[in-house]
Protein backbone atom coordinates (compact mmCIF):
# COMPACT_ATOMS: atom_id res chain seq x y z
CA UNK A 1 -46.05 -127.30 -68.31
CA UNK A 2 -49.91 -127.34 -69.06
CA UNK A 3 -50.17 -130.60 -66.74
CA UNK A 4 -48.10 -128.67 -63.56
CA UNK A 5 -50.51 -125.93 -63.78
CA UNK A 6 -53.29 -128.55 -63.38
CA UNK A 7 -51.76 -130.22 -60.78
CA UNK A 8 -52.27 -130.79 -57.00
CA UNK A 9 -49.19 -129.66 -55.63
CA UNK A 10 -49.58 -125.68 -57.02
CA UNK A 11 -53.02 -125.31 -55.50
CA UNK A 12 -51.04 -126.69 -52.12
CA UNK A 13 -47.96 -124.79 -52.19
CA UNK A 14 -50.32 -121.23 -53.06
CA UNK A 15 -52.87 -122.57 -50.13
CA UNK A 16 -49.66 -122.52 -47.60
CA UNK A 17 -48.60 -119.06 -48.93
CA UNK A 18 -51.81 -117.23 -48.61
CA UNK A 19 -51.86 -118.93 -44.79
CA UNK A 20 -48.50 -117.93 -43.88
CA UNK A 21 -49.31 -114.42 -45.28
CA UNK A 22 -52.45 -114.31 -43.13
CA UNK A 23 -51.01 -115.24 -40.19
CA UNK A 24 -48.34 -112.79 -40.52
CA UNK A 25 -51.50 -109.74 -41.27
CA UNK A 26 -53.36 -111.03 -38.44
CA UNK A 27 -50.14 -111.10 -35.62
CA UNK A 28 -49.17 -107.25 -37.01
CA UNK A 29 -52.67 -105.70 -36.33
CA UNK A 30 -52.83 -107.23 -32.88
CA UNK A 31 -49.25 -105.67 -31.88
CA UNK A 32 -50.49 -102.19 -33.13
CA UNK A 33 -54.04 -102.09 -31.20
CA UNK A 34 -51.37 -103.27 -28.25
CA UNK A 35 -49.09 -100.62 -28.33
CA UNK A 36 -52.18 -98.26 -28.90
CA UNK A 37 -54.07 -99.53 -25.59
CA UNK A 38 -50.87 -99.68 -24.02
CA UNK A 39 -49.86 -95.48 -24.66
CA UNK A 40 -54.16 -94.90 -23.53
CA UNK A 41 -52.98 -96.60 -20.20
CA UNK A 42 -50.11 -94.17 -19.79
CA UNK A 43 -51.77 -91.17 -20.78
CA UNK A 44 -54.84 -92.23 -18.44
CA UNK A 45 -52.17 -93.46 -15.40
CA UNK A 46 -50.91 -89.71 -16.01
CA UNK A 47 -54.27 -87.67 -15.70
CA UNK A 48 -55.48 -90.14 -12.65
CA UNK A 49 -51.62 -90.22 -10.60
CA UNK A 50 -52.49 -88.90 -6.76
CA UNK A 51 -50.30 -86.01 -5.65
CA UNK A 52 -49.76 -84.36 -2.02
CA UNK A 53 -48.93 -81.19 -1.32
CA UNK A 54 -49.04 -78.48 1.76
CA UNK A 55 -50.76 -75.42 1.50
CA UNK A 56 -50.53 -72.28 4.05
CA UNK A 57 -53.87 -70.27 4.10
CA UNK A 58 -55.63 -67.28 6.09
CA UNK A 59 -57.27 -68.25 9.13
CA UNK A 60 -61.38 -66.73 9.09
CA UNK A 61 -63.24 -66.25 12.11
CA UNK A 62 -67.22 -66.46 11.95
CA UNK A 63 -67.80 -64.31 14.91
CA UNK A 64 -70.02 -60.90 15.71
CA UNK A 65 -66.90 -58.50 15.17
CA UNK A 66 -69.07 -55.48 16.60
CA UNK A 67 -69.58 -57.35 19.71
CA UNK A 68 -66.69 -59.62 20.46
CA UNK A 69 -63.01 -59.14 20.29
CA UNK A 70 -61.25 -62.57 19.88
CA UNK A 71 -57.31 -63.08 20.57
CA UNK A 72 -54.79 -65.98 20.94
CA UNK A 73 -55.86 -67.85 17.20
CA UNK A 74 -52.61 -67.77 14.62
CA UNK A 75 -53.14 -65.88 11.70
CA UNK A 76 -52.32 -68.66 9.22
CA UNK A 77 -52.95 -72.90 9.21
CA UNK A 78 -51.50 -75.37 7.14
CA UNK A 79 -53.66 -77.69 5.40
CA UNK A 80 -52.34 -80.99 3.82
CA UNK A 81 -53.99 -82.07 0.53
CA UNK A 82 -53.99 -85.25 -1.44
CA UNK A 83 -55.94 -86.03 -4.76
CA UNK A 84 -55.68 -85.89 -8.37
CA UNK A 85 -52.59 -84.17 -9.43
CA UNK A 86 -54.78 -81.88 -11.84
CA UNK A 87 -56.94 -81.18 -9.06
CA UNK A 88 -54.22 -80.58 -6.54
CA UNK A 89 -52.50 -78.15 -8.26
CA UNK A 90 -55.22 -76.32 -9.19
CA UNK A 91 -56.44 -75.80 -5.83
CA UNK A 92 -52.93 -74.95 -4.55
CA UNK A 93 -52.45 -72.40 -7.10
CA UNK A 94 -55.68 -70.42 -6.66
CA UNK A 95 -56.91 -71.59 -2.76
CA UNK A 96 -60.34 -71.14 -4.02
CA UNK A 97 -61.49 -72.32 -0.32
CA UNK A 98 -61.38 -71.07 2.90
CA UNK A 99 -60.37 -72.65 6.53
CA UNK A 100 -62.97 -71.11 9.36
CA UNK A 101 -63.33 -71.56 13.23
CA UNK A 102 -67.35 -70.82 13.57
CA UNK A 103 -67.38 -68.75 16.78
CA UNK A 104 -70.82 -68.00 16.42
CA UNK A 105 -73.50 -68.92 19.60
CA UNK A 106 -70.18 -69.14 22.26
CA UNK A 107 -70.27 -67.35 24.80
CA UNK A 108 -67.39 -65.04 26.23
CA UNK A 109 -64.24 -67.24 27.89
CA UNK A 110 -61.72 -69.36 26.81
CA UNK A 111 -62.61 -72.03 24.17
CA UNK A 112 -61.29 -74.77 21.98
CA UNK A 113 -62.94 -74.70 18.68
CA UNK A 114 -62.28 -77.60 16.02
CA UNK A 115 -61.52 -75.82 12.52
CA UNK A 116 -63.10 -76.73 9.41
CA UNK A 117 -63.14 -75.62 5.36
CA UNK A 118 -65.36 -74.92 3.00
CA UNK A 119 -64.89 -75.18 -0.88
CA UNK A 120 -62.81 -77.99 -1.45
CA UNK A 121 -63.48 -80.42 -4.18
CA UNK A 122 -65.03 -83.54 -2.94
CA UNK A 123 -61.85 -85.54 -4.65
CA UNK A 124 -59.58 -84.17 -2.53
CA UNK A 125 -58.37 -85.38 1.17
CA UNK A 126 -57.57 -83.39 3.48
CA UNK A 127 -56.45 -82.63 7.05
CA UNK A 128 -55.58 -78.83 8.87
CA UNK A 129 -52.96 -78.36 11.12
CA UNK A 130 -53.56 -77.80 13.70
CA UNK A 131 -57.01 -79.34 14.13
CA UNK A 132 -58.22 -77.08 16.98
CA UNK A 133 -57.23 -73.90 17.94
CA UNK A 134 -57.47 -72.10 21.39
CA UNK A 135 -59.19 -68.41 21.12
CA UNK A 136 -60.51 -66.02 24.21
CA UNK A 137 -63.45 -64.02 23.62
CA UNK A 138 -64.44 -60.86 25.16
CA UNK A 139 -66.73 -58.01 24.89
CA UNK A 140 -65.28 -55.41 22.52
CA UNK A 141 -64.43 -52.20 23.83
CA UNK A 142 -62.98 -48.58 22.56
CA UNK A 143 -61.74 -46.08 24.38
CA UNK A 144 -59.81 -42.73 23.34
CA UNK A 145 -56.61 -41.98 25.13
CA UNK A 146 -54.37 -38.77 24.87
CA UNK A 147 -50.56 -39.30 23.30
CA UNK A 148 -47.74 -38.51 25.43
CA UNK A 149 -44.15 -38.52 23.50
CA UNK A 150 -41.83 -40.82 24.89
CA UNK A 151 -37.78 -40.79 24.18
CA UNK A 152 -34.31 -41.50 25.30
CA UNK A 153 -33.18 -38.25 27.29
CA UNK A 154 -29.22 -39.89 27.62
CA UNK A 155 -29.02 -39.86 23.77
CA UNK A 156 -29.16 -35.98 24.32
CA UNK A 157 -25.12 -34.09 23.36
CA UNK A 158 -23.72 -32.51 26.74
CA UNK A 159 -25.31 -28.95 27.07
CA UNK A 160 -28.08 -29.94 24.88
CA UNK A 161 -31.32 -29.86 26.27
CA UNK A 162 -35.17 -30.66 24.48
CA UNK A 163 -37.99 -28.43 24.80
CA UNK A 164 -41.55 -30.08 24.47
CA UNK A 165 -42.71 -32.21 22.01
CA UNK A 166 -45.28 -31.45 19.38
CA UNK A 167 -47.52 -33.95 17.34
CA UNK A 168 -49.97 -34.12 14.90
CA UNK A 169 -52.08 -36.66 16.62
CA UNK A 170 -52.98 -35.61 20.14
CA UNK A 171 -55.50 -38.97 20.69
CA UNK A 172 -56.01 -42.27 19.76
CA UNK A 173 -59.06 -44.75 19.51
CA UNK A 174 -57.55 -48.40 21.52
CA UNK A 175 -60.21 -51.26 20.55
CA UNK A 176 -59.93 -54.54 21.59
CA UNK A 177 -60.97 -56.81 24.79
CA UNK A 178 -62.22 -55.47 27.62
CA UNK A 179 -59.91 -56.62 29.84
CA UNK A 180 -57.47 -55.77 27.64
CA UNK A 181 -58.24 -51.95 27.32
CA UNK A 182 -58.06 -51.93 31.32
CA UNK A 183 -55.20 -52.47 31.78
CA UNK A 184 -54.01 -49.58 29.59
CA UNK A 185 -52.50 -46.55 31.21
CA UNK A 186 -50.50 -44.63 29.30
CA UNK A 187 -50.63 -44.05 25.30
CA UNK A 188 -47.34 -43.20 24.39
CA UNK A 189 -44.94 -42.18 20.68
CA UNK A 190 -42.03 -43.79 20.76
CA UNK A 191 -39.52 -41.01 19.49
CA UNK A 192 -36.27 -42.63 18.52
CA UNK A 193 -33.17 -39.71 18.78
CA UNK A 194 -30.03 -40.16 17.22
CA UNK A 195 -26.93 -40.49 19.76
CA UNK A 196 -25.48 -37.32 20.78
CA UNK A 197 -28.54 -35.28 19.38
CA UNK A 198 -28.02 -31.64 18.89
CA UNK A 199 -30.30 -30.78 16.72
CA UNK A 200 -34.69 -30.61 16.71
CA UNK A 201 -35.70 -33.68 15.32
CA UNK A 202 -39.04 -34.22 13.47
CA UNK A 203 -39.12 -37.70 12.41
CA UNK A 204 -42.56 -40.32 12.46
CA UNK A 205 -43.15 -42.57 15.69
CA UNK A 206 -44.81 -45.18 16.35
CA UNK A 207 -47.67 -45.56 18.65
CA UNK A 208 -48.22 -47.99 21.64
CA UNK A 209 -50.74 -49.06 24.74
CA UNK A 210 -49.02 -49.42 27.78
CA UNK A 211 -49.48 -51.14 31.35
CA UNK A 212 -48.53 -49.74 34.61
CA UNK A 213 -45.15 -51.95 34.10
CA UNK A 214 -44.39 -50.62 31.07
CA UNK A 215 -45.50 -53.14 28.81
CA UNK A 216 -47.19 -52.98 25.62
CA UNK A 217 -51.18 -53.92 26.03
CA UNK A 218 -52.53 -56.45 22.99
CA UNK A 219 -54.84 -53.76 21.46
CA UNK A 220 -55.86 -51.96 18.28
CA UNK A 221 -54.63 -48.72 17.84
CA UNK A 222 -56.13 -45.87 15.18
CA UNK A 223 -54.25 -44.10 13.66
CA UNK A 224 -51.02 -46.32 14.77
CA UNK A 225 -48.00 -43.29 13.74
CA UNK A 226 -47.28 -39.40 14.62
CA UNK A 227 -45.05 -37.27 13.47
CA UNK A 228 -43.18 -36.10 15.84
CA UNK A 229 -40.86 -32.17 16.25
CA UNK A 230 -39.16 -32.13 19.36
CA UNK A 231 -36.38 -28.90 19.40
CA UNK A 232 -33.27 -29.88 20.90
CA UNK A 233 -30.47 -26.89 21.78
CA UNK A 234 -27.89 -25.83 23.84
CA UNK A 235 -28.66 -25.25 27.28
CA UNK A 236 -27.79 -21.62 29.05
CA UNK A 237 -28.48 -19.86 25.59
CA UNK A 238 -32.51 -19.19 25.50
CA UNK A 239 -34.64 -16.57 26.95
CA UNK A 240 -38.35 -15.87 27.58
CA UNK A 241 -40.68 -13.66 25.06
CA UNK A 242 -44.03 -12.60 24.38
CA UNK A 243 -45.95 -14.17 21.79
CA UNK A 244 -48.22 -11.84 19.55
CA UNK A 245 -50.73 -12.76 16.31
CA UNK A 246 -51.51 -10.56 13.24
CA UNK A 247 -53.97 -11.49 10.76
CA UNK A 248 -52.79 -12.21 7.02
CA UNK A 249 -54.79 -11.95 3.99
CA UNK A 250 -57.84 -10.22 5.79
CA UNK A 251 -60.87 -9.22 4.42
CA UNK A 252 -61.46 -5.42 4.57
CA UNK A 253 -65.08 -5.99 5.68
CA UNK A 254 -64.21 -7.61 8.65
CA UNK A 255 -62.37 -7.26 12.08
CA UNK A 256 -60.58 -10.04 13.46
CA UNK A 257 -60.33 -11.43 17.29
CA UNK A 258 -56.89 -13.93 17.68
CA UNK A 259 -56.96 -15.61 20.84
CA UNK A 260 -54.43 -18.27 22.04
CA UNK A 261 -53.81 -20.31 25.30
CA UNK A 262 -50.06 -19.33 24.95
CA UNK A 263 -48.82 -16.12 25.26
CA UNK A 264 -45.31 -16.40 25.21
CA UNK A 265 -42.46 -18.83 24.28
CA UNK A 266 -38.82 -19.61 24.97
CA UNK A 267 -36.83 -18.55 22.02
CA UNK A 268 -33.20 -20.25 21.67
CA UNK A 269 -30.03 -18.84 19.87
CA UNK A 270 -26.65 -17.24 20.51
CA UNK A 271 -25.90 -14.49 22.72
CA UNK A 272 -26.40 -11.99 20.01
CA UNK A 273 -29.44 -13.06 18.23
CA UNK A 274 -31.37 -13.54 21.54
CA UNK A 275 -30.53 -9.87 21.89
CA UNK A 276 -31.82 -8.42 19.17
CA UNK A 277 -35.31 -10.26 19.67
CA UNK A 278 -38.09 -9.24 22.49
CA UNK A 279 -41.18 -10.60 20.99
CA UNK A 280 -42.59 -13.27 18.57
CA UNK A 281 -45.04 -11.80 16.05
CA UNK A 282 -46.59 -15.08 13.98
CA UNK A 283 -48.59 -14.35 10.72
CA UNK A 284 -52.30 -16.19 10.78
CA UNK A 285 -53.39 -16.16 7.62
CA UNK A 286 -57.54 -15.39 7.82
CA UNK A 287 -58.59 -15.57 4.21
CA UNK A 288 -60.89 -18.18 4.93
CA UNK A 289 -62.22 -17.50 8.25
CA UNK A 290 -65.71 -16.26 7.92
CA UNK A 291 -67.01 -16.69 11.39
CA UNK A 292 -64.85 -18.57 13.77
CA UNK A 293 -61.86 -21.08 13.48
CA UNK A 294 -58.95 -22.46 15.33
CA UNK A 295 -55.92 -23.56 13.79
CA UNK A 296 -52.86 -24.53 14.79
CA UNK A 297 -50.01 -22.09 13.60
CA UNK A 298 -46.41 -22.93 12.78
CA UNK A 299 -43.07 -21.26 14.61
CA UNK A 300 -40.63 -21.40 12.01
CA UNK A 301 -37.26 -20.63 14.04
CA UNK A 302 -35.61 -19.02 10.33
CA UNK A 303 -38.62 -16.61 10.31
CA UNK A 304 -37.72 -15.09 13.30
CA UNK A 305 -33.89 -15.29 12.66
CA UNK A 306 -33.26 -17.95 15.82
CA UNK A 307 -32.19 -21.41 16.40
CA UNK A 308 -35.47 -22.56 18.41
CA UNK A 309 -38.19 -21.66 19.33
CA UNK A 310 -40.52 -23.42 22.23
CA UNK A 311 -43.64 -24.62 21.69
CA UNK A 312 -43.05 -25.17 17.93
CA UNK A 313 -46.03 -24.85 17.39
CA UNK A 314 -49.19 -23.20 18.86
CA UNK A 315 -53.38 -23.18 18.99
CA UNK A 316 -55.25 -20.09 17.64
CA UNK A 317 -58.86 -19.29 17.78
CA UNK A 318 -59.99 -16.72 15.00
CA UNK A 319 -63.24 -14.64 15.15
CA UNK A 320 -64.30 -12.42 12.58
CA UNK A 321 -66.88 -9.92 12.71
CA UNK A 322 -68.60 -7.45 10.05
CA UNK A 323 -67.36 -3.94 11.00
């Protein structure tokens, strides 16, 4: 046994183990630092993959706004963009950047003006649609016109007839190109009426710039709505009466002057309630009138026990005076 220990063959057979076992060390660590490098390429394929999307974003104009009034660009663009997914989605999600047409040194007229963008990450690629955009520039104008009520008479009930309109806007500022704001002509509130209307209605209408052919004019109008009272009753059963004004909540100290433009109104009702009324006596209240003031006083029909009354509304001028 002593003599095998010694011999040749055992240092051979434990020189072949140790190499297979090497081998066999050496072939395991290279498969791991593969798989290793292998996931860093997938992770690093994931954070560099290029992505393309379509963004829609507000159209700027670098212009003098004070002096120029530009029309005929669209209020939105697309812009395509193509980068770094990260980046890409990013800048889709927050549109940190702007698309502008720089207006600035042209002069008034038509133009085509390339557009262009400012804030994008240098990474990304991309292209607006459309490229250029046609805009006309004029001088800016504005220009108060007086509002007419406009509305369908045939949606009127047989027998029914409307007195005149009232609203709480009387004018409007238009702004917008010159030539545009000539060619206005009329400023009117379209009233819409119910079909067979036989009742006053007092709904809000909207506002609009018309041409001599009836169409609407491309301009900017302030304030856009009015509310609208137009009294609608049966025709035959109205009459003529004088309107009078007494002053409410007056100040002892003081005497009080009520002037108005209208002095008398059409009330409307039925035979018997137009009988038992010869004058309209409206309450304007004077409490805080220390000098002069006009205001524009109510007709409430149930005040004055009638269906209608015509103007619904009227103008009064207060002076007061020390006594």
């Amino acid at each position: 046994m002593k003599a095998f220990f010694n011999s040749r063959w055992l240092y051979r057979i434990l020189s072949l183990f140790l190499a297979v076992m090497l081998f066999v060390y050496v072939n395991s660590t290279k498969t791991t630092s593969t798989q290793t490098t292998g996931g860093s390429e997938t992770n690093s394929s994931t954070l560099t993959a290029t992505e393309n999307k379509t963004v829609s974003v507000q159209l700027r104009l670098n212009v003098n706004s004070d002096k120029y009034f530009v029309t005929g660009y669209p209020e939105k663009v697309k812009v395509h963009l193509s980068g770094p997914a990260a980046l890409i989605t990013a800048t889709a999600n927050t549109q940190n950047f702007r698309v502008y047409a720089n207006l600035t040194g042209l002069k008034t007229g038509q133009h085509s003006v390339k557009l262009q963008q400012d804030g994008l990450n240098r990474d990304i690629s991309y292209k607006i649609d459309p490229e250029r955009i046609s805009v006309n520039i004029q001088p800016r104008q504005t220009v108060s016109f007086p509002v007419t009520v406009n509305y369908d008479k045939s949606r009127l009930a047989d027998n029914y007839e409307a007195g005149t309109p009232t609203t709480d806007v009387t004018s409007v500022k238009a702004t917008g190109a010159k030539s545009e704001i000539n060619r206005v002509t009329r400023v009117v509130a379209q009233l819409t009426l119910p079909q067979n209307a036989k009742s006053t209605v007092n709904s809000q209408a909207v506002i609009e710039a018309l041409d001599k052919q009836g169409r609407t004019v491309n301009v900017i109008l302030t304030p856009s709505t009015t509310q609208v009272n137009l009294p609608i009753t049966a025709k035959g059963h109205s009459k003529k009466v004088p309107l009078s004004f007494k002053a409410k909540n007056a100040n002892a100290d003081l005497n009080y002057t009520l002037k108005s433009a209208t002095s008398s109104v059409r009330v409307f009702g039925t035979t018997s309630e137009l009988d038992a009324i010869s004058k309209i006596e409206a309450d304007v209240d004077v409490s805080d009138v220390k000098d002069s003031k006009t205001k524009t006083i109510r007709l409430d029909p149930a005040d004055h026990d009638v269906t209608g009354i015509d103007p619904t509304s009227v103008k009064v001028t207060i002076t007061a005076k020390s006594k």
